[in-house]
N, C-alpha and C. Protein backbone atom coordinates (compact mmCIF):
# COMPACT_ATOMS: atom_id res chain seq x y z
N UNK A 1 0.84 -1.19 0.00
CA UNK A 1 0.00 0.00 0.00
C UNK A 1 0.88 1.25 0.00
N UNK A 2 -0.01 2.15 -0.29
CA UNK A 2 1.07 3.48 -0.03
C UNK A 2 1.21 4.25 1.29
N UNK A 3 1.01 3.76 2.15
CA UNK A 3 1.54 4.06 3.62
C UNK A 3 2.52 3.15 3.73
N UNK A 4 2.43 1.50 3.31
CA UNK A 4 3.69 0.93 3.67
C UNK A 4 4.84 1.33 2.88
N UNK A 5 4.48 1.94 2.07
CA UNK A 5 5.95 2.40 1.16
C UNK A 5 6.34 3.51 1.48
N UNK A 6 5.60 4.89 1.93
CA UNK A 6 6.32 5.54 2.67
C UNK A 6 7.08 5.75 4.06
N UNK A 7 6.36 4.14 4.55
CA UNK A 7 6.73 3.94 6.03
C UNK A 7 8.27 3.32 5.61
N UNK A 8 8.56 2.67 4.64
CA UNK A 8 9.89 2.40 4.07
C UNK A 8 10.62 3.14 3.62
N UNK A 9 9.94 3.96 2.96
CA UNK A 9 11.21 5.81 2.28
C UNK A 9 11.39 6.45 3.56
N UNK A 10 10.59 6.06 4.76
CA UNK A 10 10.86 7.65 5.50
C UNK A 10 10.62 8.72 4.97
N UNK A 11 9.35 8.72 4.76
CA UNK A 11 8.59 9.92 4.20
C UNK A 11 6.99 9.96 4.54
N UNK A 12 6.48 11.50 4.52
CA UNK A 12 5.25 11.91 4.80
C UNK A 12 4.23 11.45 3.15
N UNK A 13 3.01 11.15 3.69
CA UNK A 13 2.16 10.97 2.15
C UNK A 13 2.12 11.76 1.23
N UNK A 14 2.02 13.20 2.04
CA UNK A 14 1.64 14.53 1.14
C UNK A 14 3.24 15.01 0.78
N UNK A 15 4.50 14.29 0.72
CA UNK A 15 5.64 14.53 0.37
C UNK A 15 6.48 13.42 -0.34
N UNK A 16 5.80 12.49 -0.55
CA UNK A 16 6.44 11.41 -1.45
C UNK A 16 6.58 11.86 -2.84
N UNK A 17 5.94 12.25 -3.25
CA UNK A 17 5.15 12.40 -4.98
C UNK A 17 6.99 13.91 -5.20
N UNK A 18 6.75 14.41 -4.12
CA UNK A 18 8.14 15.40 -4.29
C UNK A 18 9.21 14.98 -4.32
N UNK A 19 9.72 13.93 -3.68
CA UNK A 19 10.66 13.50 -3.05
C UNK A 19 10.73 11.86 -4.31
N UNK A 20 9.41 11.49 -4.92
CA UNK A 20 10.09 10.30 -6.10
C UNK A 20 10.44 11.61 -7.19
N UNK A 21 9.81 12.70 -7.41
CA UNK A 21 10.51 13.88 -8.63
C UNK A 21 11.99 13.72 -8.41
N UNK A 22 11.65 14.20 -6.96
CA UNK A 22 13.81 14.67 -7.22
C UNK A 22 14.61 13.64 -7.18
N UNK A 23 13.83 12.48 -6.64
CA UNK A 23 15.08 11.28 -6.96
C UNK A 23 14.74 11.06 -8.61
N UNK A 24 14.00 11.04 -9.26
CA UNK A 24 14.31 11.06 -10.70
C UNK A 24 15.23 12.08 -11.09
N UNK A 25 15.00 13.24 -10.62
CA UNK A 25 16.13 14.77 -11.31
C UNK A 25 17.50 14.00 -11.34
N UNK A 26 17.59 13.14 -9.94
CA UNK A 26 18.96 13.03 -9.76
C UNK A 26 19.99 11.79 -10.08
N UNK A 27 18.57 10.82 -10.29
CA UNK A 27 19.42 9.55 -10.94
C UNK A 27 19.42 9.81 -12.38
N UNK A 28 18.82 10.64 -12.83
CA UNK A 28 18.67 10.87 -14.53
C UNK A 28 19.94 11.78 -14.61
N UNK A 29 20.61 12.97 -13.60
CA UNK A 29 21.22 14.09 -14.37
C UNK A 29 22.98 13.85 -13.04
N UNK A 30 22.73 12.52 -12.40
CA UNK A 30 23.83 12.42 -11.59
C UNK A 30 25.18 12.33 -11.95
N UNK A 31 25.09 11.23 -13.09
CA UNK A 31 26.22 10.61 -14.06
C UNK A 31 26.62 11.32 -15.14
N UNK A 32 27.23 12.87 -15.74
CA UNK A 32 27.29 13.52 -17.03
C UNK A 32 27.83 12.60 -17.83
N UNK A 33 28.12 11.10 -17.61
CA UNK A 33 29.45 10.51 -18.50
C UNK A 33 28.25 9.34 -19.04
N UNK A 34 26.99 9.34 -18.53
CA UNK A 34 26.29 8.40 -19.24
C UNK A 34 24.85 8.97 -19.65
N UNK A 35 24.50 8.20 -20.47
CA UNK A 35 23.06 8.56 -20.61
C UNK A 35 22.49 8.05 -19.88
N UNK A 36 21.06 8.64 -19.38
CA UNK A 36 19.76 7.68 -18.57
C UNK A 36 18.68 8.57 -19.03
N UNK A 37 17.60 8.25 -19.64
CA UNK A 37 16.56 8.89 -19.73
C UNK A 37 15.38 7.77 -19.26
N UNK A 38 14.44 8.49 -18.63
CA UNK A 38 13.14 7.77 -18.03
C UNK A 38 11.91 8.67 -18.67
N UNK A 39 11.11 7.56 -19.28
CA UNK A 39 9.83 8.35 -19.92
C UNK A 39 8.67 6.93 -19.79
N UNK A 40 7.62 8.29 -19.22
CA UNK A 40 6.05 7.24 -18.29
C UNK A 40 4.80 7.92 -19.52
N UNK A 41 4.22 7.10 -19.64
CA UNK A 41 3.14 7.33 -20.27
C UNK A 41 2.08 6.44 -20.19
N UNK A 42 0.56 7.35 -19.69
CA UNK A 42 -0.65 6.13 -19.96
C UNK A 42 -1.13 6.71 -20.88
N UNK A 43 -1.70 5.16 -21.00
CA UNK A 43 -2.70 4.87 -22.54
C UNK A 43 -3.91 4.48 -22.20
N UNK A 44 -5.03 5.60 -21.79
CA UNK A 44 -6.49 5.01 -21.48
C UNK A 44 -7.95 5.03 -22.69
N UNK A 45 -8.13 4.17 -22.21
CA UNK A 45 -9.68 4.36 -23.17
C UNK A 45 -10.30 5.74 -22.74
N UNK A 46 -10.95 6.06 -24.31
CA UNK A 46 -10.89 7.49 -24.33
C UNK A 46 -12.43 7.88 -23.38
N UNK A 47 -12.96 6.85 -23.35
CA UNK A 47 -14.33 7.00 -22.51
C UNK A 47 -14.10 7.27 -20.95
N UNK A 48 -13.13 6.39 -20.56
CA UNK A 48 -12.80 6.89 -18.97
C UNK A 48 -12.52 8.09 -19.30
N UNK A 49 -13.04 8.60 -18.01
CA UNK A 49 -12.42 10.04 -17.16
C UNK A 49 -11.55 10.43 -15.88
N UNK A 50 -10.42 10.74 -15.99
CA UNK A 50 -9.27 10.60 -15.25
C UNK A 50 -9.56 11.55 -14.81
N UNK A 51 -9.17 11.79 -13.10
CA UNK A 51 -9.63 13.06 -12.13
C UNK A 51 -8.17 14.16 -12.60
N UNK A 52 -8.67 15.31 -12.49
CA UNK A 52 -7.63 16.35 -13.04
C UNK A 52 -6.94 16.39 -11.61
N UNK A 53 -6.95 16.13 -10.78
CA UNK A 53 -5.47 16.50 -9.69
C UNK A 53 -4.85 15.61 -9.79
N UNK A 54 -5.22 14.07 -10.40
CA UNK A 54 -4.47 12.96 -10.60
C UNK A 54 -3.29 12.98 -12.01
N UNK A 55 -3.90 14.20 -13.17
CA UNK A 55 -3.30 14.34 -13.94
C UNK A 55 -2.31 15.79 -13.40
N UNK A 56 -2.33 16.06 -13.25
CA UNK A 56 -1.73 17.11 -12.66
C UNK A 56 -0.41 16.33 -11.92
N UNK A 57 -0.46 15.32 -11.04
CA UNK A 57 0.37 14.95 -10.23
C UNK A 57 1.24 14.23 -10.95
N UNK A 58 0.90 13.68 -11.86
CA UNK A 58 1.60 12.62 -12.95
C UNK A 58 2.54 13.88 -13.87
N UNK A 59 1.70 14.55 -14.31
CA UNK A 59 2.55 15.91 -14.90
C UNK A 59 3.96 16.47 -14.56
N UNK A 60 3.52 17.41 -12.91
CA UNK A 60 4.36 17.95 -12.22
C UNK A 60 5.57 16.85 -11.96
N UNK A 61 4.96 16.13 -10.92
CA UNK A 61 6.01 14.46 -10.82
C UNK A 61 6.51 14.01 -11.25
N UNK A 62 6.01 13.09 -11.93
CA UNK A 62 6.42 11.60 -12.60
C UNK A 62 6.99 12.05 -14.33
N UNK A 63 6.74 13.61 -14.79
CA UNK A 63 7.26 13.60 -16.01
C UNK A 63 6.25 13.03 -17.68
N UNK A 64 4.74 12.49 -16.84
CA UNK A 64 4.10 11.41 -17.46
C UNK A 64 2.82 12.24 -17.93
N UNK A 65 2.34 12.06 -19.21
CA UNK A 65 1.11 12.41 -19.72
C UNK A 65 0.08 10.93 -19.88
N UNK A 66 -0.99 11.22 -20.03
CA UNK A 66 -2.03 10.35 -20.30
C UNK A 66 -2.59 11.00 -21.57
N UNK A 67 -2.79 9.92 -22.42
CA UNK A 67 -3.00 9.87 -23.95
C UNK A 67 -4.65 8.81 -23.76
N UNK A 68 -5.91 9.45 -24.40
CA UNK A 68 -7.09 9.00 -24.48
C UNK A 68 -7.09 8.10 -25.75
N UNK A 69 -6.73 7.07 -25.83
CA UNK A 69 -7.09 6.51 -27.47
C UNK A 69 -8.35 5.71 -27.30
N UNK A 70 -8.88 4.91 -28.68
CA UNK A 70 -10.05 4.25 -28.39
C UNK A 70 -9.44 2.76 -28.22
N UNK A 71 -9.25 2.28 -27.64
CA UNK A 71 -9.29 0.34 -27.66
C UNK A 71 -10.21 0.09 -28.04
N UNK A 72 -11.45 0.41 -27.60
CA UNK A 72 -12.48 -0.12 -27.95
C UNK A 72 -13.13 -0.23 -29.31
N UNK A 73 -12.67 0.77 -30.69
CA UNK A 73 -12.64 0.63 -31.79
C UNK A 73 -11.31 0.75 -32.63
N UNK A 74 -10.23 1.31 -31.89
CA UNK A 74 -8.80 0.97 -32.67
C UNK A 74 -7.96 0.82 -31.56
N UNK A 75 -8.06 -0.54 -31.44
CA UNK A 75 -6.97 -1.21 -30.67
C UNK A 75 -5.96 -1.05 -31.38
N UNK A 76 -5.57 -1.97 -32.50
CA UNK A 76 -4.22 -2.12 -33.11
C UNK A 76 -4.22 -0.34 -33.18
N UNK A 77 -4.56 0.16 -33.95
CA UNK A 77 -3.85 1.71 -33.97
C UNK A 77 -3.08 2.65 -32.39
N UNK A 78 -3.73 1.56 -31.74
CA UNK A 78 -3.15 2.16 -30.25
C UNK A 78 -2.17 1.58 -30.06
N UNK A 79 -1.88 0.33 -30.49
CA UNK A 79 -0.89 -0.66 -30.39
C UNK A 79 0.38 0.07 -31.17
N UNK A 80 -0.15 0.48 -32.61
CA UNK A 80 0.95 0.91 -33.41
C UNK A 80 1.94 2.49 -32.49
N UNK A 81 0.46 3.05 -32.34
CA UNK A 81 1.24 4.50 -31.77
C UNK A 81 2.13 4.09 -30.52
N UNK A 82 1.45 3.35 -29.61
CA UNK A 82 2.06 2.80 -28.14
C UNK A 82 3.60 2.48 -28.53
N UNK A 83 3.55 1.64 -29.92
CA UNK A 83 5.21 0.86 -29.96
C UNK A 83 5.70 1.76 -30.54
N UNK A 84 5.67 3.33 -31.36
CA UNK A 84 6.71 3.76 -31.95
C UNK A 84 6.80 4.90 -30.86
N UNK A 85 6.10 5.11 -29.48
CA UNK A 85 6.55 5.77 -28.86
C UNK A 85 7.54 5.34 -27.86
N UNK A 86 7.20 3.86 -27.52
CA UNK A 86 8.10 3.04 -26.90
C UNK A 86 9.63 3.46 -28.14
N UNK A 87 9.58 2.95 -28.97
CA UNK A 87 10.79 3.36 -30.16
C UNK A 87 11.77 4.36 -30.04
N UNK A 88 10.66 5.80 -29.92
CA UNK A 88 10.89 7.09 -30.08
C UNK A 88 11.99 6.98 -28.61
N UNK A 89 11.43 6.76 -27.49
CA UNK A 89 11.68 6.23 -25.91
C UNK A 89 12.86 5.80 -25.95
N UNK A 90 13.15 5.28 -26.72
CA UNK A 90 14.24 4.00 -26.40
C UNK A 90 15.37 4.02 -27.16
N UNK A 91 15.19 4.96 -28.14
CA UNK A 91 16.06 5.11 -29.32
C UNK A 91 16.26 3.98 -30.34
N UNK A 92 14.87 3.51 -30.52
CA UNK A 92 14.62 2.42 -31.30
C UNK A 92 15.29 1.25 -30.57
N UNK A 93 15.39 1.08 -29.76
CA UNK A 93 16.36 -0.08 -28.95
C UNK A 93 14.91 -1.28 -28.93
N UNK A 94 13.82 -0.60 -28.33
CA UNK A 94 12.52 -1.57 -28.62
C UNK A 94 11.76 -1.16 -29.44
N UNK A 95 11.46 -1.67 -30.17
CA UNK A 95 10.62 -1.67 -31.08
C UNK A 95 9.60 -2.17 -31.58
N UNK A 96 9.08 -2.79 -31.04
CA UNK A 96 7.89 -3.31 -30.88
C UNK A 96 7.64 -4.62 -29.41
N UNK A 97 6.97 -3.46 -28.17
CA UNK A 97 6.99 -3.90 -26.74
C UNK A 97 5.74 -4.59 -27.03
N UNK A 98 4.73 -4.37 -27.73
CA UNK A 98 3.60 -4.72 -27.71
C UNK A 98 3.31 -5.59 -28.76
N UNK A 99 3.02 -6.93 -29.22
CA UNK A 99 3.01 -7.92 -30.20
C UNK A 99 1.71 -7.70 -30.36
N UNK A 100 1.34 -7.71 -31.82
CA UNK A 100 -0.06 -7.71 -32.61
C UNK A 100 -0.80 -8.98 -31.59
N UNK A 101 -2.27 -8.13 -31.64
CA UNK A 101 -3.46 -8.33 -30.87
C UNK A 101 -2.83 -8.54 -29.72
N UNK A 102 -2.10 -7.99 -28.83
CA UNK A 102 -1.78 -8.15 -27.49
C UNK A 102 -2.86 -6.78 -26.81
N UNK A 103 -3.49 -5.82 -27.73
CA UNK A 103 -4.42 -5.07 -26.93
C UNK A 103 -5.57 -5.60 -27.76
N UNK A 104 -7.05 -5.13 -27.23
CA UNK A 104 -8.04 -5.53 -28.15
C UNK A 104 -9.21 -4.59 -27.58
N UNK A 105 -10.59 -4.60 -27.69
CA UNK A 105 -11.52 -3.51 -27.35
C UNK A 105 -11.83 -3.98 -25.79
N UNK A 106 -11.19 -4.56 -25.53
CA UNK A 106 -11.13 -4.84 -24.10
C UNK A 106 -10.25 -4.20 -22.78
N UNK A 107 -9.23 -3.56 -23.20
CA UNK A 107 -8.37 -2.84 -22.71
C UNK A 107 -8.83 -1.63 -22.58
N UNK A 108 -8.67 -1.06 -21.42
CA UNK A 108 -8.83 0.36 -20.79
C UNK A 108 -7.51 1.27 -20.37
N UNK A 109 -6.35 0.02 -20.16
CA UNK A 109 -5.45 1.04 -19.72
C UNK A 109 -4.40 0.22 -20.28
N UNK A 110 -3.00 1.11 -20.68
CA UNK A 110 -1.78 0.31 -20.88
C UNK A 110 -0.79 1.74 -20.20
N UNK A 111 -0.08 1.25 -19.26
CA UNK A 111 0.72 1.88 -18.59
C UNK A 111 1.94 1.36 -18.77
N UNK A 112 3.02 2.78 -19.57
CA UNK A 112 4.46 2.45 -19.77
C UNK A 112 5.28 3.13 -19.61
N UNK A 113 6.54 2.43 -19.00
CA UNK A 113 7.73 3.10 -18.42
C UNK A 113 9.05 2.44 -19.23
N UNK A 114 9.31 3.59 -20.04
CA UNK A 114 10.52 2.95 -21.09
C UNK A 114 12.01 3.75 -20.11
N UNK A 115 12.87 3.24 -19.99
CA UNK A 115 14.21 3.32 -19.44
C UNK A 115 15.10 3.40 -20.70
N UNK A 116 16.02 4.27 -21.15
CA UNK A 116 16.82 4.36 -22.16
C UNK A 116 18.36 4.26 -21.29
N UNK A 117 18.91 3.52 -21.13
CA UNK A 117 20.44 4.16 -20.36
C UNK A 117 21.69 3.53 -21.56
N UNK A 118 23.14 4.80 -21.89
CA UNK A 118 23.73 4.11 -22.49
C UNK A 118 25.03 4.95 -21.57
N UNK A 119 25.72 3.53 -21.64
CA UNK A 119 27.34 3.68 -20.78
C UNK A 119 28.28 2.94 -21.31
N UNK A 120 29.63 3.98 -21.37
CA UNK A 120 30.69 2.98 -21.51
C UNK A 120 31.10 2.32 -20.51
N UNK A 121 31.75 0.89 -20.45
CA UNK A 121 32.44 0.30 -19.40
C UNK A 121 33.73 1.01 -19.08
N UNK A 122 34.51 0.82 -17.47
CA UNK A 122 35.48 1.92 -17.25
C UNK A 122 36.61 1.25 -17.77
N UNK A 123 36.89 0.19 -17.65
CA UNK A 123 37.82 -0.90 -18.29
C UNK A 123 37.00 -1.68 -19.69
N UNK A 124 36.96 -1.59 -20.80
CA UNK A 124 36.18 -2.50 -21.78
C UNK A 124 36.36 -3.74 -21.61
N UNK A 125 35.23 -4.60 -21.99
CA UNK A 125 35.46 -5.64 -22.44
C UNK A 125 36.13 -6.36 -24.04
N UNK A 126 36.86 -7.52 -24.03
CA UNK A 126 37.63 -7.26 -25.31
C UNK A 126 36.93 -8.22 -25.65
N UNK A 127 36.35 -7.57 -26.96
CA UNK A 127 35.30 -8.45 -28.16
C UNK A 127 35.56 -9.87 -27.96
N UNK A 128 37.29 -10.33 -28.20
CA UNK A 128 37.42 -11.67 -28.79
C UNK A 128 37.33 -12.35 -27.78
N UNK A 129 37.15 -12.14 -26.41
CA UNK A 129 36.78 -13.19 -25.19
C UNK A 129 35.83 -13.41 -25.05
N UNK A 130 34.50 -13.07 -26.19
CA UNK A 130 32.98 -13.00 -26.30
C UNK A 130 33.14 -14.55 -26.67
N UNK A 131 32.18 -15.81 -25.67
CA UNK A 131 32.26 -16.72 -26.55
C UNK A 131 30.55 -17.67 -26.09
N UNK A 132 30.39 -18.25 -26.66
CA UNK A 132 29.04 -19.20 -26.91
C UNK A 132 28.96 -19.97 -25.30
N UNK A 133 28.04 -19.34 -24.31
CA UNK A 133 28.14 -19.88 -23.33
C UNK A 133 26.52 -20.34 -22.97
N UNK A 134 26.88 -21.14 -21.77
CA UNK A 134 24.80 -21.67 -21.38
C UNK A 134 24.41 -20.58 -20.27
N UNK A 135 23.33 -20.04 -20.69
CA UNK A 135 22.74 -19.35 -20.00
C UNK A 135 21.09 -20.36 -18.96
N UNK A 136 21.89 -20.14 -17.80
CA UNK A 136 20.02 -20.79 -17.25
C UNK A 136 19.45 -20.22 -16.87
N UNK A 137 17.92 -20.81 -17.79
CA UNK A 137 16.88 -20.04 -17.59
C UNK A 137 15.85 -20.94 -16.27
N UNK A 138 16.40 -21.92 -16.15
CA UNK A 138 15.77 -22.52 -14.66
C UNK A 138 17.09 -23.64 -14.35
N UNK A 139 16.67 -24.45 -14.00
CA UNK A 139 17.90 -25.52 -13.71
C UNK A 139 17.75 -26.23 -14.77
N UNK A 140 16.19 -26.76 -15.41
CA UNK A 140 16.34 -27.64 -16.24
C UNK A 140 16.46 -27.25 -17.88
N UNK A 141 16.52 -25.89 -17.91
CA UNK A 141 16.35 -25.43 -18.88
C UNK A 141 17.68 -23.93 -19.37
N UNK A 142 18.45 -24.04 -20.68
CA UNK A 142 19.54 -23.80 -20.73
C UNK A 142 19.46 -22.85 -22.33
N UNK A 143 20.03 -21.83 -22.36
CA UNK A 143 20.03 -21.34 -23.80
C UNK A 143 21.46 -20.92 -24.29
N UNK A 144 22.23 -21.38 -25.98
CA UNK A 144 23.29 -21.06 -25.47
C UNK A 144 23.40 -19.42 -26.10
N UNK A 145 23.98 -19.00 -25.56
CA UNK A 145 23.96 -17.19 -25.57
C UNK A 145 25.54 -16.60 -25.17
N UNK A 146 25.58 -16.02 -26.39
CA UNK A 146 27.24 -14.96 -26.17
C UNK A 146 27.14 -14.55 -25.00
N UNK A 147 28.54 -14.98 -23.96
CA UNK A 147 28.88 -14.01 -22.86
C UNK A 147 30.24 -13.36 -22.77
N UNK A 148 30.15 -11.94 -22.78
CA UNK A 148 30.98 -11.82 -22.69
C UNK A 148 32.33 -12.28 -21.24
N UNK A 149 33.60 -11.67 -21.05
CA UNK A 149 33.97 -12.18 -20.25
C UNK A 149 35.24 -11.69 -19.94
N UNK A 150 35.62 -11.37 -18.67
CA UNK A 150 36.76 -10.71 -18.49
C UNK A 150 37.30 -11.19 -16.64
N UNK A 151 39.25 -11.37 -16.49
CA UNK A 151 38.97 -11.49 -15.35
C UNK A 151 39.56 -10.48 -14.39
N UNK A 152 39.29 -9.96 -13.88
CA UNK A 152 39.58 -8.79 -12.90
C UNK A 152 39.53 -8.75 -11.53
N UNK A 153 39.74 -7.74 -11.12
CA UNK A 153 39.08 -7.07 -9.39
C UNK A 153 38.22 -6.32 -9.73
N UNK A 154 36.96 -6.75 -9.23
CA UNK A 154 36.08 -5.76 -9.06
C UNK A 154 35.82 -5.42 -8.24
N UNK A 155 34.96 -3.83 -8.45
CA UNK A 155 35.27 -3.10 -7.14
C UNK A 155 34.00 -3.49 -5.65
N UNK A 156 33.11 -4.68 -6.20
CA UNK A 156 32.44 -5.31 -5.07
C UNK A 156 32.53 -6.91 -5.95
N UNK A 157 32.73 -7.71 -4.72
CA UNK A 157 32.52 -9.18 -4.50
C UNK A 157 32.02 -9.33 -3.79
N UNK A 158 31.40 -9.38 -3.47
CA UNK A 158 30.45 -9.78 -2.08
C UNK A 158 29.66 -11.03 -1.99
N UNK A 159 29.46 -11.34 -0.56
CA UNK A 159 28.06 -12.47 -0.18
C UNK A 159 27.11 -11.96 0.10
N UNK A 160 25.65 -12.00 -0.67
CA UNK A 160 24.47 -11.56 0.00
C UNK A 160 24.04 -12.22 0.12
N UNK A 161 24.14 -12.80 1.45
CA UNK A 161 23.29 -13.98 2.08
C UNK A 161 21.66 -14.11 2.55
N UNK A 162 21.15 -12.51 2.72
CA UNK A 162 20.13 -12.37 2.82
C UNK A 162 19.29 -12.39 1.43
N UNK A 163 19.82 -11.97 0.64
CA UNK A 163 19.34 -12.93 -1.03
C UNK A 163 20.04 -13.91 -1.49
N UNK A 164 20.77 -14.85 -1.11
CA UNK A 164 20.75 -15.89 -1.70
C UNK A 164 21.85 -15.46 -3.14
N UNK A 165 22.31 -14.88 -2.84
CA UNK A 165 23.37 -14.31 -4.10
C UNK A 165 24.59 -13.96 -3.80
N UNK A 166 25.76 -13.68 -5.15
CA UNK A 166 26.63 -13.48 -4.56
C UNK A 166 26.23 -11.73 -5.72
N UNK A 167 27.41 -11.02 -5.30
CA UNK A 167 27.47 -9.89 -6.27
C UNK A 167 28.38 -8.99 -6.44
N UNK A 168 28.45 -8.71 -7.79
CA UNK A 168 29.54 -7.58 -8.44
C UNK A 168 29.13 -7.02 -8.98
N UNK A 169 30.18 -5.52 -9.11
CA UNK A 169 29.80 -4.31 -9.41
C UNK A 169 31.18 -3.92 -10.68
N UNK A 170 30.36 -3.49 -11.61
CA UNK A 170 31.26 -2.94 -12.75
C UNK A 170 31.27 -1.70 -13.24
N UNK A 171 32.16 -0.78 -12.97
CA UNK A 171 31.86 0.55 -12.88
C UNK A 171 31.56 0.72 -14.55
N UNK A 172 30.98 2.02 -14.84
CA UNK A 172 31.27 3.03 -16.32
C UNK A 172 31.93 3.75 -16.04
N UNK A 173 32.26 4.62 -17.05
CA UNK A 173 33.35 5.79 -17.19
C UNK A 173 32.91 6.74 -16.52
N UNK A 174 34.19 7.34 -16.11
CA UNK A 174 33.25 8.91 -14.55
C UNK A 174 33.11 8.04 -13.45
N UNK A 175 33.11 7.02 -13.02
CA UNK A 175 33.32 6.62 -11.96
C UNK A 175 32.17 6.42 -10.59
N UNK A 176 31.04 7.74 -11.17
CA UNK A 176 29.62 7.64 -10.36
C UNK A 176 28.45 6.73 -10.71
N UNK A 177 28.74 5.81 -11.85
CA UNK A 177 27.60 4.63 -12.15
C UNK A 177 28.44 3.39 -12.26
N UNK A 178 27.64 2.69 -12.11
CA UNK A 178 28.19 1.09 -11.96
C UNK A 178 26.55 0.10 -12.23
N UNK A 179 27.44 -0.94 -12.85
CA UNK A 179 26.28 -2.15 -13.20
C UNK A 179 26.44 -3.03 -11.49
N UNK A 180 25.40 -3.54 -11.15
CA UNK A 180 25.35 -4.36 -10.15
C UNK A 180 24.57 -5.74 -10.03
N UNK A 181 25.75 -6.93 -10.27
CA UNK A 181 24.69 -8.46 -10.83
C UNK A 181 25.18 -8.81 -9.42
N UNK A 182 23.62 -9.27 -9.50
CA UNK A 182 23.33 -10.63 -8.25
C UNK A 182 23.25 -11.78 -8.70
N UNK A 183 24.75 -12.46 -8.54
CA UNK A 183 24.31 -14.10 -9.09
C UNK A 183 24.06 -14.75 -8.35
N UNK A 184 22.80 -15.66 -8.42
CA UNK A 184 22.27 -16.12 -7.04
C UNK A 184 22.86 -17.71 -7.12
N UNK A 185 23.03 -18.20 -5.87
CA UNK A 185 23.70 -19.22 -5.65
C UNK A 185 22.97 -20.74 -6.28
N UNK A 186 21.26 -20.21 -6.46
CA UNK A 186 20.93 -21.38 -7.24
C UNK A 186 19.65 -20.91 -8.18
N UNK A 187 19.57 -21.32 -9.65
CA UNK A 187 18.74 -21.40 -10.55
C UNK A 187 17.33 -21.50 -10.27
């Protein structure tokens, strides 16, 4: 609920909605050496009516507009606009989030949050140690998939025993972002 989540931020109700803004200002504009862009958008049937302080808050806040299309007589056309804004979002990185007839006149809402981030690594990885490895996707089940691969110090190794993982951290360039994998100890 949203009391238990502000009882977890350490924050007041009527001061959350301020306080998720500026942590967006600041994970988006923290790193000058990488990109991160965050873009929210709903997609409602044009018959609902959304309360105006609710749009307002999404505005000021969250960065996010609400777009009225019809599902109910052009689904796919909502589908089409939905994926080339996802596109537009992403820098064509996705391009189609939404697979034909995945909306239909049944849908009232599609709510989306596209993440764009691009970083160099601070040390690269060298292409030719890229090689054909198994990736698991459960224990019994295996895909084989390029990994890359390098061996180093990184600047966390750790045990997280309270997840069940172990984990490392791989910085980008500038030194203020880093990738962080949790490899968990079992599939």
């Amino acid at each position: 609920t949203a009391q238990e989540i502000a009882t977890v931020m350490h924050t007041k109700d009527d001061m959350i909605h301020a306080q998720f803004s500026e942590f967006l200002t600041k994970v988006s504009t923290h790193a000058p050496s990488v990109t991160l862009e965050i873009a929210n958008r709903m997609y409602t049937e044009n018959t609902f009516k959304i309360l105006d302080e609710y749009l307002v808050t999404l505005t000021k806040f969250y960065n996010s507009t609400v777009v009225p299309v019809s599902f109910k007589t052009e689904a796919e056309a909502a589908r089409l606009a939905i994926n080339a804004w996802v596109a537009e979002a992403t820098k064509t990185k996705i391009k189609d989030l939404l697979p034909s007839g995945s909306l239909n006149s049944q849908t009232v809402l599609v709510l989306i949050n596209a993440i764009y981030f691009k970083g160099l690594w601070n040390e690269q990885f060298n292409p030719r140690a890229t090689s054909l490895q198994k990736f698991y996707m459960s224990k019994e089940t295996t895909k084989d998939v390029h990994m890359m691969y390098k061996q180093t110090h990184f600047k966390i190794n750790t045990e997280c025993s309270d997840l069940n993982a172990n984990a490392i951290e791989i910085p980008y360039k500038g030194g203020k972002t880093s990738m962080v994998i949790l490899l968990p100890y079992e599939v």
